[in-house]
N, C-alpha and C. Protein backbone atom coordinates (compact mmCIF):
# COMPACT_ATOMS: atom_id res chain seq x y z
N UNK A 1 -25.40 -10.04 -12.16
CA UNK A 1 -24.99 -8.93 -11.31
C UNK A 1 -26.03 -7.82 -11.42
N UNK A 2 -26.91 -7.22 -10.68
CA UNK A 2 -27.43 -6.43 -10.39
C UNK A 2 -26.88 -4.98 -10.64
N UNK A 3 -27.68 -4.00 -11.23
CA UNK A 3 -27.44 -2.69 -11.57
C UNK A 3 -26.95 -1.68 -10.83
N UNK A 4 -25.94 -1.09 -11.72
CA UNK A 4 -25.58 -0.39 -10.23
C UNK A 4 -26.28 0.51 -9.25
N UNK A 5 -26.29 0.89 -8.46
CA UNK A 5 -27.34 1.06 -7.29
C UNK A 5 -27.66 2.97 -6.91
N UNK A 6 -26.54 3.56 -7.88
CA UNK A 6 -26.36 5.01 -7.31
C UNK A 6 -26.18 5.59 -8.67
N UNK A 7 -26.78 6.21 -9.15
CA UNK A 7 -26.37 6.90 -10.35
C UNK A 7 -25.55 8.56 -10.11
N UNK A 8 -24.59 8.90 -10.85
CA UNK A 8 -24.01 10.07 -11.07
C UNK A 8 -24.69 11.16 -11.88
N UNK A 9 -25.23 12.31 -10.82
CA UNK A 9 -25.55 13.07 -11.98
C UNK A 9 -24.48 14.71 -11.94
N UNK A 10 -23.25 14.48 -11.49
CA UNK A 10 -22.53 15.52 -12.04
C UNK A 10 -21.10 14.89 -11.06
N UNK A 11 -20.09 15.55 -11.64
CA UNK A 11 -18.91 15.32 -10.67
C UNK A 11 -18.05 16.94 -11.30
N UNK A 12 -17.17 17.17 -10.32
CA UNK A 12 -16.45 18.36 -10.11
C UNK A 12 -15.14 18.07 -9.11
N UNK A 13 -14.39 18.37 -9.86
CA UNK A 13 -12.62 18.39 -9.06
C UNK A 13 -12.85 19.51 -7.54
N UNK A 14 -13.00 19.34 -6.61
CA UNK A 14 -12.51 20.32 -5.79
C UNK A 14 -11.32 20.44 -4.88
N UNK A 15 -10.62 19.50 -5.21
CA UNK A 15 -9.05 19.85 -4.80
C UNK A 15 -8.24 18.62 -5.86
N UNK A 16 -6.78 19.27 -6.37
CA UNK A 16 -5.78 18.19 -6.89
C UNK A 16 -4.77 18.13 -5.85
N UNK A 17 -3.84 17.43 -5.58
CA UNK A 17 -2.46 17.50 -5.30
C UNK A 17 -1.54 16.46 -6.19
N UNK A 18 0.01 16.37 -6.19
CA UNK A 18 0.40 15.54 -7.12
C UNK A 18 0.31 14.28 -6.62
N UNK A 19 -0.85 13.86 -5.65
CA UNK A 19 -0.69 12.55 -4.89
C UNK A 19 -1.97 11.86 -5.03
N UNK A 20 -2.99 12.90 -5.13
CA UNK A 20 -4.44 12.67 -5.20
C UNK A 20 -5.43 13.97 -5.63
N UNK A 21 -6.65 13.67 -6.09
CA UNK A 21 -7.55 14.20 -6.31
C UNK A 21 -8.81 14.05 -5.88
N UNK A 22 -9.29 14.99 -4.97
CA UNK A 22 -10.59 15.22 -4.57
C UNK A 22 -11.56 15.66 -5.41
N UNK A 23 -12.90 14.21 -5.91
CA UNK A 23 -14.15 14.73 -6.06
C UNK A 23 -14.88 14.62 -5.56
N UNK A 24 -16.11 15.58 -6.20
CA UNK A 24 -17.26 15.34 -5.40
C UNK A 24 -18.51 15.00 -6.40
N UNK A 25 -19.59 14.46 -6.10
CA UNK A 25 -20.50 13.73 -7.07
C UNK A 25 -21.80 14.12 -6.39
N UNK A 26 -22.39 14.87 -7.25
CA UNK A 26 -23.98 14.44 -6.66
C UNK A 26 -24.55 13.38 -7.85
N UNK A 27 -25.60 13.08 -6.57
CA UNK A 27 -25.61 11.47 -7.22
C UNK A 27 -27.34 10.91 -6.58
N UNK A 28 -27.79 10.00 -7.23
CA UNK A 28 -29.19 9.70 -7.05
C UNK A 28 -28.77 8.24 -5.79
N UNK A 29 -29.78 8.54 -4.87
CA UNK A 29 -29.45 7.58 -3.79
C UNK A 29 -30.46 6.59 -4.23
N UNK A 30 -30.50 4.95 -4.20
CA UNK A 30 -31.39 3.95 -4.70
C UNK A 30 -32.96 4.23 -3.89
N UNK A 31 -32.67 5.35 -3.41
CA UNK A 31 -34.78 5.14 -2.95
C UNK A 31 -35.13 6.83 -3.48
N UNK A 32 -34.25 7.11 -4.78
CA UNK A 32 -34.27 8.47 -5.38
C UNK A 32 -34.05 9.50 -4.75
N UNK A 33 -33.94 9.27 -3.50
CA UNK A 33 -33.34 11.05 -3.20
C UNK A 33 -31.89 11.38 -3.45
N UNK A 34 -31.44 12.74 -3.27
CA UNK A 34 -30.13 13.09 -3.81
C UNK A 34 -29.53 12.98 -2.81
N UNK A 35 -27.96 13.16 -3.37
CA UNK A 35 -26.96 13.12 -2.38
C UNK A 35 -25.54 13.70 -2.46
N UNK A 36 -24.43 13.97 -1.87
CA UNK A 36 -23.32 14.38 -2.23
C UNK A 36 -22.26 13.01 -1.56
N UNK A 37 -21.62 12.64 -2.58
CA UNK A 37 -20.51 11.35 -2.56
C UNK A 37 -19.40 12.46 -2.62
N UNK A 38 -17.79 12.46 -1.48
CA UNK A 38 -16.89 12.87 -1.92
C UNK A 38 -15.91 11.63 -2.11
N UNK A 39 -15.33 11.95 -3.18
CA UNK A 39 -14.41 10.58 -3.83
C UNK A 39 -12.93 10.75 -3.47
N UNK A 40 -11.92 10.49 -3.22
CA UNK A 40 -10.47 10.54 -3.19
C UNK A 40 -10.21 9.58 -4.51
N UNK A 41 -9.48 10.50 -5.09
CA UNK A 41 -8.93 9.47 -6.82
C UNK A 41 -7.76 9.31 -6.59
N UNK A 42 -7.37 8.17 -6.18
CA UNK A 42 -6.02 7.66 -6.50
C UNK A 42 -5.31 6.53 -7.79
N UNK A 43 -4.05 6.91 -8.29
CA UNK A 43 -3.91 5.88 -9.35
C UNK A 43 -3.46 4.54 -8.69
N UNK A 44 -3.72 4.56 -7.68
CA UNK A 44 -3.26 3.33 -7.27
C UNK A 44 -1.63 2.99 -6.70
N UNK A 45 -1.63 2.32 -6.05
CA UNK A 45 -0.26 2.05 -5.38
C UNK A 45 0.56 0.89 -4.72
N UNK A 46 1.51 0.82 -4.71
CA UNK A 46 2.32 -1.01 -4.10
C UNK A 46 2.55 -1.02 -2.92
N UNK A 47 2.55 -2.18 -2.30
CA UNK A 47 3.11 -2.49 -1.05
C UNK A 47 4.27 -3.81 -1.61
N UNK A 48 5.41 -4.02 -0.82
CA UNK A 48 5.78 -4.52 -1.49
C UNK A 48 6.69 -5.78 0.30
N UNK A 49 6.85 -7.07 0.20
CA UNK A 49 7.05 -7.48 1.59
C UNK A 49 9.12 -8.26 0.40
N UNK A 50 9.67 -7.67 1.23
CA UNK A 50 10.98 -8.25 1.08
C UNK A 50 11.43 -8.95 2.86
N UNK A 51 11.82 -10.05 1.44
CA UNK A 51 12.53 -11.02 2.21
C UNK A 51 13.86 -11.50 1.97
N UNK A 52 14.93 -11.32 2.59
CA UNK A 52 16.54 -11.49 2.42
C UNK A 52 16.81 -13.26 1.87
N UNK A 53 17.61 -13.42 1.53
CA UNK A 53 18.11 -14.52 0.93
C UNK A 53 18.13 -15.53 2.17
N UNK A 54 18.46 -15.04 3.18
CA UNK A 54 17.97 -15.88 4.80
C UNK A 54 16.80 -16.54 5.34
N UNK A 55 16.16 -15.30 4.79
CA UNK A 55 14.16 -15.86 4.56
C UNK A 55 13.86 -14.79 5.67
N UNK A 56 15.19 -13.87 6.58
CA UNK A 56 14.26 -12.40 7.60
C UNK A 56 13.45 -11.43 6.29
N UNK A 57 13.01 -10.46 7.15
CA UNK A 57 12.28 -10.04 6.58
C UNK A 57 12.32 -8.36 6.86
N UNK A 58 12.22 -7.45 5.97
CA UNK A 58 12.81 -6.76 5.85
C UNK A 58 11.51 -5.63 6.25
N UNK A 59 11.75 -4.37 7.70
CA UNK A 59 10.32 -3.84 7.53
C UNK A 59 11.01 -2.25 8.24
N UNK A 60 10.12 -1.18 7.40
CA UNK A 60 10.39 0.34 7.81
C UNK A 60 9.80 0.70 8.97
N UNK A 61 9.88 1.49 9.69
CA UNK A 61 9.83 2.09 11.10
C UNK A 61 9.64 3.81 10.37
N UNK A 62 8.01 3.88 10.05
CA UNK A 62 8.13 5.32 8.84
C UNK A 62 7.44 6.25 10.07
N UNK A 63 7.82 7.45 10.43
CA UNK A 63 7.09 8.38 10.71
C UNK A 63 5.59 9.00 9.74
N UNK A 64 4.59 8.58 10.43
CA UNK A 64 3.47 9.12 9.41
C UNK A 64 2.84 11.08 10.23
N UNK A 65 3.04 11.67 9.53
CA UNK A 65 2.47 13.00 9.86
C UNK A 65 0.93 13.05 9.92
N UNK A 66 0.06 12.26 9.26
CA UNK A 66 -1.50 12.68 9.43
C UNK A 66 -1.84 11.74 11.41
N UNK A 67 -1.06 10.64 11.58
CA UNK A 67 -1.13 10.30 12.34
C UNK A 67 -0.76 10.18 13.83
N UNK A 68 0.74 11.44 13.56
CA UNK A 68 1.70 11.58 14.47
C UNK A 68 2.19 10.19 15.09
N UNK A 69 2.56 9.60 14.75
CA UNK A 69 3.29 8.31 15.15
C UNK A 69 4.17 7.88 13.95
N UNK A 70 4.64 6.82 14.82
CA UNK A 70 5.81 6.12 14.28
C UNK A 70 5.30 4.54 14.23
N UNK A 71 4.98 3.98 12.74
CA UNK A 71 4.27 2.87 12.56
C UNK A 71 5.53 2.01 11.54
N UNK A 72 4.77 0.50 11.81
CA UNK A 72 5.90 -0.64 11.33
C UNK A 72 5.31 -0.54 9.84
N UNK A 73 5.81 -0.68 8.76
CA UNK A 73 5.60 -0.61 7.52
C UNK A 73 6.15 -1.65 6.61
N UNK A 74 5.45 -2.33 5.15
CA UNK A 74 6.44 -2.77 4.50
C UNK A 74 6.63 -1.39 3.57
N UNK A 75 7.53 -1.52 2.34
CA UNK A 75 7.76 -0.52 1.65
C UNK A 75 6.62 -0.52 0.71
N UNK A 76 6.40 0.64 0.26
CA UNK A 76 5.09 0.89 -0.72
C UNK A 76 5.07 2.25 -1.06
N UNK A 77 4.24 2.43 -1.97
CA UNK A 77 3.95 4.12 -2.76
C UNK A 77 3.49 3.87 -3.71
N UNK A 78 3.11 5.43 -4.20
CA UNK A 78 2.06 5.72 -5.07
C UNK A 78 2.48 5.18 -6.19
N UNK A 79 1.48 4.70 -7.14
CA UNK A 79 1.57 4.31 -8.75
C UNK A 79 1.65 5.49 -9.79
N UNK A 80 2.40 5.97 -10.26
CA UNK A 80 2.74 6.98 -11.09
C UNK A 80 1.90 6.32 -12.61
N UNK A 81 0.96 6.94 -12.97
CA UNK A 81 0.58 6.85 -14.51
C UNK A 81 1.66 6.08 -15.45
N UNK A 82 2.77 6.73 -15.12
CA UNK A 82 4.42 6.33 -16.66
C UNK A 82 4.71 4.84 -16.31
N UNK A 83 4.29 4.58 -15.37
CA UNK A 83 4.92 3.45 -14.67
C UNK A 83 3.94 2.03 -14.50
N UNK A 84 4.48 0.69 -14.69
CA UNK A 84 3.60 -0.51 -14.36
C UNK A 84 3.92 -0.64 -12.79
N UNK A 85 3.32 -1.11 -12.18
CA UNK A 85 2.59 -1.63 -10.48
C UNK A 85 4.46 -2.76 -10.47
N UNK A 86 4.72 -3.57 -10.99
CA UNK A 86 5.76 -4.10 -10.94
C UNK A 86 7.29 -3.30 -11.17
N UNK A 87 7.73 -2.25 -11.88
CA UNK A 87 8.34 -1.17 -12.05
C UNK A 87 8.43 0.07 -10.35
N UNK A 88 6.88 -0.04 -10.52
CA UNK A 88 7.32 1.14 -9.17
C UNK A 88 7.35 0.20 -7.83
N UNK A 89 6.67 -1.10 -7.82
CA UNK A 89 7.44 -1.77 -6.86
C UNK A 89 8.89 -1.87 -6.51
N UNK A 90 10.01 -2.26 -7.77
CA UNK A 90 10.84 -2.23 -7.72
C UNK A 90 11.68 -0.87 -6.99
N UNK A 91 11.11 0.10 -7.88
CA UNK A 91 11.42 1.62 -7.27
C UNK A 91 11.50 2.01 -5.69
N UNK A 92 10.49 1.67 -5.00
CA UNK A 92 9.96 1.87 -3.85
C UNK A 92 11.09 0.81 -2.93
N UNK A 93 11.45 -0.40 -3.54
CA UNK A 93 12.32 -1.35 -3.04
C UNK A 93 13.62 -0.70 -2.92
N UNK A 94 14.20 0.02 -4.06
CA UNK A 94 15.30 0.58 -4.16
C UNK A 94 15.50 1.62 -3.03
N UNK A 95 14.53 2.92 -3.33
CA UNK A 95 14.44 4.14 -2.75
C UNK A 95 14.05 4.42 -0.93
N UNK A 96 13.36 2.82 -0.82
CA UNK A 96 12.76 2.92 1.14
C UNK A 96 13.93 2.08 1.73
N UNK A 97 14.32 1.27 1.09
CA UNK A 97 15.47 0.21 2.05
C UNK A 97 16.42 -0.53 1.09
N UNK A 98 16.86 0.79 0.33
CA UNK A 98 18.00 0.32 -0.87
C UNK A 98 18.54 -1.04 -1.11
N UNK A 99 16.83 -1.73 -1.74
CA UNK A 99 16.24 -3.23 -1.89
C UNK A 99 16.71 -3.52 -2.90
N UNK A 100 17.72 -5.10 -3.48
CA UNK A 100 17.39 -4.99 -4.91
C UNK A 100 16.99 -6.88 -5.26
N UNK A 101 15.93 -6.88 -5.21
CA UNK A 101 15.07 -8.21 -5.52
C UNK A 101 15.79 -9.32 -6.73
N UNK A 102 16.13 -10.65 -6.39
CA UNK A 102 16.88 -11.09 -7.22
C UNK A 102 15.24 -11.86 -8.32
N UNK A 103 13.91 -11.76 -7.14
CA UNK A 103 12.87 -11.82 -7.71
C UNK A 103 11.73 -11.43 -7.08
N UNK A 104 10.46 -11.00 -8.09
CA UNK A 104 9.41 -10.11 -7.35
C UNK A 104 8.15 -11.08 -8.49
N UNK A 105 7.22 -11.00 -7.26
CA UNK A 105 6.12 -11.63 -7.99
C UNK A 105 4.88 -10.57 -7.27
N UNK A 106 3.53 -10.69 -8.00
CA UNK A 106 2.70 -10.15 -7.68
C UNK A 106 1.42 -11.63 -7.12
N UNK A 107 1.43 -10.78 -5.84
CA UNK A 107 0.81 -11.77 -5.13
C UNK A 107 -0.57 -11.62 -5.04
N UNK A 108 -1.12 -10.25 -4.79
CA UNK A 108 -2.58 -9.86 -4.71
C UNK A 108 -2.92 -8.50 -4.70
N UNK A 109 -4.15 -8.27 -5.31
CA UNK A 109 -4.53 -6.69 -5.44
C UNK A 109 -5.89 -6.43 -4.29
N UNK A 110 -5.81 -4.92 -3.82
CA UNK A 110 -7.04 -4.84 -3.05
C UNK A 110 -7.29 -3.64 -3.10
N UNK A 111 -8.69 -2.80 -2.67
CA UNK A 111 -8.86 -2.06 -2.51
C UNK A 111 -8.69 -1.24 -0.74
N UNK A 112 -7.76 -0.53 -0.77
CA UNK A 112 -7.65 -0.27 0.04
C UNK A 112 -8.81 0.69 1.42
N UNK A 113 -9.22 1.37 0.98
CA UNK A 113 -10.29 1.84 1.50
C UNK A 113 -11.69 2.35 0.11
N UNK A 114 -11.71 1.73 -0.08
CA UNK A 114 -13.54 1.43 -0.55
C UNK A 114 -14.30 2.58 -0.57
N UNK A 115 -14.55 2.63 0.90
CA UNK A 115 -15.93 3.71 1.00
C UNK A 115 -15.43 5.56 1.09
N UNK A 116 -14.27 5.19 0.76
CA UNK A 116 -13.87 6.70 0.37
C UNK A 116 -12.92 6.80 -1.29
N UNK A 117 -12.20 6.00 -1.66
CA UNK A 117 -11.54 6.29 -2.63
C UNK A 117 -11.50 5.08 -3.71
N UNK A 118 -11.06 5.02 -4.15
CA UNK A 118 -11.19 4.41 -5.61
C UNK A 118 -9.57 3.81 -5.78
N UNK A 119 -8.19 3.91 -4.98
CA UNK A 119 -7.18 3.14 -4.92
C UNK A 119 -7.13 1.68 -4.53
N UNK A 120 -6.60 1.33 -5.52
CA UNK A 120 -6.09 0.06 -5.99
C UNK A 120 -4.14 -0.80 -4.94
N UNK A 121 -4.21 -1.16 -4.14
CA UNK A 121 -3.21 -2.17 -3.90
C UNK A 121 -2.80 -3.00 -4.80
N UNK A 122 -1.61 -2.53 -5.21
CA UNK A 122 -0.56 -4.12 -5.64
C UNK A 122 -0.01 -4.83 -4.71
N UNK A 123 -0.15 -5.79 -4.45
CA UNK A 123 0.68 -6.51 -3.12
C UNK A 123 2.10 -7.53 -3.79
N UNK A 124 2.86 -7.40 -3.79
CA UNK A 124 4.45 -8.01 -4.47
C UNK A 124 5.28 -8.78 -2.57
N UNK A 125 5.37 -9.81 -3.46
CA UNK A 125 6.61 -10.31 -2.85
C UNK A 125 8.25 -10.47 -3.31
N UNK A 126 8.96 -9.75 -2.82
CA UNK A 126 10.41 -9.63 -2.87
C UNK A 126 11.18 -10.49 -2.55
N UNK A 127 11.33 -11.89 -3.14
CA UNK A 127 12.37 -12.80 -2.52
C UNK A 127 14.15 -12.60 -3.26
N UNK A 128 15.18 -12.69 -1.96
CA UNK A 128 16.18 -12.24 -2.25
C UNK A 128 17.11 -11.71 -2.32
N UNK A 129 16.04 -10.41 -1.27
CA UNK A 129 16.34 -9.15 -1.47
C UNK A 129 17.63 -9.02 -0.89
N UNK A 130 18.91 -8.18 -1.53
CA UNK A 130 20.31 -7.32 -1.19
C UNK A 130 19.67 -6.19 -0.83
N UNK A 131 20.64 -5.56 0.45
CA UNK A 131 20.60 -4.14 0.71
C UNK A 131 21.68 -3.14 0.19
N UNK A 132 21.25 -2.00 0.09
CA UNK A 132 22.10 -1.41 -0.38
C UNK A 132 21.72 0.36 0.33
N UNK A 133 22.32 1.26 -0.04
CA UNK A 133 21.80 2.17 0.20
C UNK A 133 20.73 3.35 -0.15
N UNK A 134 19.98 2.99 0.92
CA UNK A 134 18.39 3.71 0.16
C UNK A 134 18.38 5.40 -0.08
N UNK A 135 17.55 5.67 -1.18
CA UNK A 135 17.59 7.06 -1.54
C UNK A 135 15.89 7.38 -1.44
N UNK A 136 15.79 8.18 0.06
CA UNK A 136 14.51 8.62 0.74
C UNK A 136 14.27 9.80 -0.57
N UNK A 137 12.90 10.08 -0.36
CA UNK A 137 12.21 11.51 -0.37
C UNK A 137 12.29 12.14 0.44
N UNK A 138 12.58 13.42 0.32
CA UNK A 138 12.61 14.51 1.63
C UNK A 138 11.78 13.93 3.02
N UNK A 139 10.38 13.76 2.14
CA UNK A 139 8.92 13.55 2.95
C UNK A 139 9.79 12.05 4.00
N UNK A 140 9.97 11.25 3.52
CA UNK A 140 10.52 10.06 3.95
C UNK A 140 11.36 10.01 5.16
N UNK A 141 10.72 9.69 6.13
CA UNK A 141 11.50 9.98 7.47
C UNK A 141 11.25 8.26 8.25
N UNK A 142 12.44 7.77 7.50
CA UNK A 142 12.22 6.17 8.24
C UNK A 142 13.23 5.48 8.72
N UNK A 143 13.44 4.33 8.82
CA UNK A 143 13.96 3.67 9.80
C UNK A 143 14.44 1.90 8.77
N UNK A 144 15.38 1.63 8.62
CA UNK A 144 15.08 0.12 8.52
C UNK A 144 15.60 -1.05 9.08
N UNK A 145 14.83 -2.16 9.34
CA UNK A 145 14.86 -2.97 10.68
C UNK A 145 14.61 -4.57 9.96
N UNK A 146 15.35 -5.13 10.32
CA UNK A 146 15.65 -6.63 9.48
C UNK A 146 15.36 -7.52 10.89
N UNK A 147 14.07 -8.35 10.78
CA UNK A 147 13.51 -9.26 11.87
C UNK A 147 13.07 -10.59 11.68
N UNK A 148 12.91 -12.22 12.55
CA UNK A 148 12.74 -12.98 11.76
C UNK A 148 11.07 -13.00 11.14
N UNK A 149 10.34 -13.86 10.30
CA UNK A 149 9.38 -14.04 9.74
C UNK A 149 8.44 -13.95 11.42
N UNK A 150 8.98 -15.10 12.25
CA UNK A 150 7.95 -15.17 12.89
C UNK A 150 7.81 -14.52 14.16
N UNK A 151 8.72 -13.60 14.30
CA UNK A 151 8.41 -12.21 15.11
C UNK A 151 7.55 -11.26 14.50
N UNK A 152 7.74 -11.16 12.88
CA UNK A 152 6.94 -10.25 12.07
C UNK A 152 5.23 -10.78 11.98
N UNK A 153 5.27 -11.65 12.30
CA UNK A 153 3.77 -12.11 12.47
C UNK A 153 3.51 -11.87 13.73
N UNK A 154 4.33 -12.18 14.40
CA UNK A 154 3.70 -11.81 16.14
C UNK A 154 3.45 -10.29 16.08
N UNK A 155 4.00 -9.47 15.77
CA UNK A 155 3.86 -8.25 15.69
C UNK A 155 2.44 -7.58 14.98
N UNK A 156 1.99 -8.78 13.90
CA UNK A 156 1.00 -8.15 13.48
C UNK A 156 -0.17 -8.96 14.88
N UNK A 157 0.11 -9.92 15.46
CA UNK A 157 -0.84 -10.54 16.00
C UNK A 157 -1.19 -9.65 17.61
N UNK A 158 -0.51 -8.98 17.60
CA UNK A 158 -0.16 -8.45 18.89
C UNK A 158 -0.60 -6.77 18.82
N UNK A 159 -0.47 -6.42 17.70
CA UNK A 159 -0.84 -4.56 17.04
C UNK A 159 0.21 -3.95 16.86
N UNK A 160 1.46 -4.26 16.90
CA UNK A 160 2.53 -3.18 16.57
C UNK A 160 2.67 -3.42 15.38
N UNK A 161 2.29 -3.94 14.44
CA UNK A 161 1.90 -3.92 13.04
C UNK A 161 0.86 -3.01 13.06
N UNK A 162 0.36 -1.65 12.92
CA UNK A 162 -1.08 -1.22 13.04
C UNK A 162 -1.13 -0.52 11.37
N UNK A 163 0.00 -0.77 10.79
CA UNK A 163 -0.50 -0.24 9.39
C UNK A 163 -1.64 -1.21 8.88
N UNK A 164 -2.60 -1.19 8.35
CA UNK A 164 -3.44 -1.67 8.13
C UNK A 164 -2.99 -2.27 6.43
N UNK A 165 -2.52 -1.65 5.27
CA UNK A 165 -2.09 -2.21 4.22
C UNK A 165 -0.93 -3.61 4.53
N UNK A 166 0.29 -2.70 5.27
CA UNK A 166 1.30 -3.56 5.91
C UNK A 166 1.03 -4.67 5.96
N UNK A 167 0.12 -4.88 7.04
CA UNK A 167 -0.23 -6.40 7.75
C UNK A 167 -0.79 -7.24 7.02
N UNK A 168 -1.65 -6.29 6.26
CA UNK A 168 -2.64 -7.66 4.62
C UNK A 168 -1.49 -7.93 3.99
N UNK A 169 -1.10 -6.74 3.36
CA UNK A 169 0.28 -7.58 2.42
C UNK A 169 1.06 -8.58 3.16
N UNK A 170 1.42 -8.64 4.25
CA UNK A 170 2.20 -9.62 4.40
C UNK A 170 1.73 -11.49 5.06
N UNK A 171 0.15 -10.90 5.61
CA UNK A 171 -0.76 -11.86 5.57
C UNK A 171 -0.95 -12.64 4.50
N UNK A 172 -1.01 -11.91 3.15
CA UNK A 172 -1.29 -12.12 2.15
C UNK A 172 -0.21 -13.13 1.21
N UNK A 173 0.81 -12.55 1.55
CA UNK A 173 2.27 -13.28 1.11
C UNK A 173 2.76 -14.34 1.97
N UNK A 174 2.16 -14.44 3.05
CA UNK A 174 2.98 -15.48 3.79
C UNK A 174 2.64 -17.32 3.63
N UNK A 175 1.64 -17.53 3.09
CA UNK A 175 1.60 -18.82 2.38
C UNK A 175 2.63 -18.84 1.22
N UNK A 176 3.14 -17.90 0.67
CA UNK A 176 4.06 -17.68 -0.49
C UNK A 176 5.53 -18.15 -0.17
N UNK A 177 5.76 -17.79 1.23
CA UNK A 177 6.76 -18.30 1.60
C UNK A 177 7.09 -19.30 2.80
N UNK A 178 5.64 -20.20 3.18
CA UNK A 178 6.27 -21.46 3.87
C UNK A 178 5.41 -20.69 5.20
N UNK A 179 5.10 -19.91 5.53
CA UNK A 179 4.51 -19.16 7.10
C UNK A 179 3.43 -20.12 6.91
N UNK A 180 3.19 -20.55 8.44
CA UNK A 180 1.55 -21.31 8.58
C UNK A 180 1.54 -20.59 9.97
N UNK A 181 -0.11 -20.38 10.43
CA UNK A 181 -0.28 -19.99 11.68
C UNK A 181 -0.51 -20.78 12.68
C-alpha cells in the first residue's frame, strides 16, 4: 500500500454541534503545495432495513429540512460514543417505527460520503420485526409505511427511493433475504 498522499500540517475545530464537528486542516498537497481540507467528524451511524415476520418491509416517509422534501427512508441515526453500532440500531428500531427485532444481524459497513467526512455506516438487517409504538425526537417528523419487498425495490429502481444510504442498505441486505433482481 502506498504512502499516504497528503500530509497534515495543523487541524483546528471551527464549529461543534451535538451531531457533528467541523474541521479544518491545512495540509501538504502530493506535488507540495498547500492547501485547506474541511473535514465533517462524525462518530458514525446505522441504517437499519426491518422486515416483519411476513417478509414486508418496513420503510419511513421522514421529512428532511436541509432538503425540503419528504424522502423514503429505512430507520437509522447517529452512533453515540456510550453505545455499540448494534445497541443504537436497536434504539433507532424502537424510537422511528416502534420496531422490536426478534433478530438483527450486521450486514455491511460503508463510508458514507468520503470526500467530505470521515462517517462510518452500519448497515443491520432486522428480521421479525413487531410494531409497536414509536417514540420520535421532536426533530423527527415521519411517517410509517409497511410495503411488499418487491415494490421496495421498484421504488429504489424507479427514484422514489432517493435517500442515497436507504437504497445501499437495502441493496445491500437483500441477498440476505431471498431478493434476486
Amino acid at each position: 500500500m502506498p504512502q499516504e498522499p497528503y500530509q497534515t500540517l495543523s487541524s483546528r475545530v471551527v464549529w461543534r454541534t451535538p451531531w457533528y464537528t467541523l474541521r479544518e486542516d491545512r495540509i501538504r498537497l502530493p506535488d507540495g503545495s498547500d492547501g485547506v481540507y474541511t473535514v465533517v467528524e462524525r462518530p458514525g451511524a446505522v441504517w437499519i432495513v426491518p422486515l416483519l415476520s411476513d417478509g414486508r418491509m418496513v420503510l419511513i416517509r421522514n421529512y428532511r429540512y436541509t432538503v425540503r422534501r419528504w424522502l423514503w427512508e429505512v430507520p437509522a441515526g447517529g452512533l453515540p460514543e456510550d453505545r455499540t453500532p448494534e445497541e443504537t440500531a436497536r434504539k433507532e428500531l424502537s424510537e422511528e417505527i416502534g420496531g422490536q427485532a426478534s433478530g438483527i444481524e450486521l450486514v455491511a459497513t460503508f463510508y458514507t460520503t468520503a470526500g467530505i467526512s470521515n462517517e462510518r455506516a452500519f448497515v443491520f438487517l432486522a428480521r421479525g420485526v413487531t410494531l409497536g409504538q414509536p417514540d420520535r425526537e421532536p426533530t423527527e417528523v415521519m411517517e410509517r409505511h409497511i410495503f411488499p419487498v418487491s415494490q421496495v425495490m421498484q421504488m429504489i429502481r424507479d427514484g422514489t427511493i432517493s435517500d442515497g444510504p436507504s437504497a445501499l442498505a437495502i441493496l445491500l441486505c437483500a441477498p440476505h433475504f431471498g431478493f434476486e433482481w
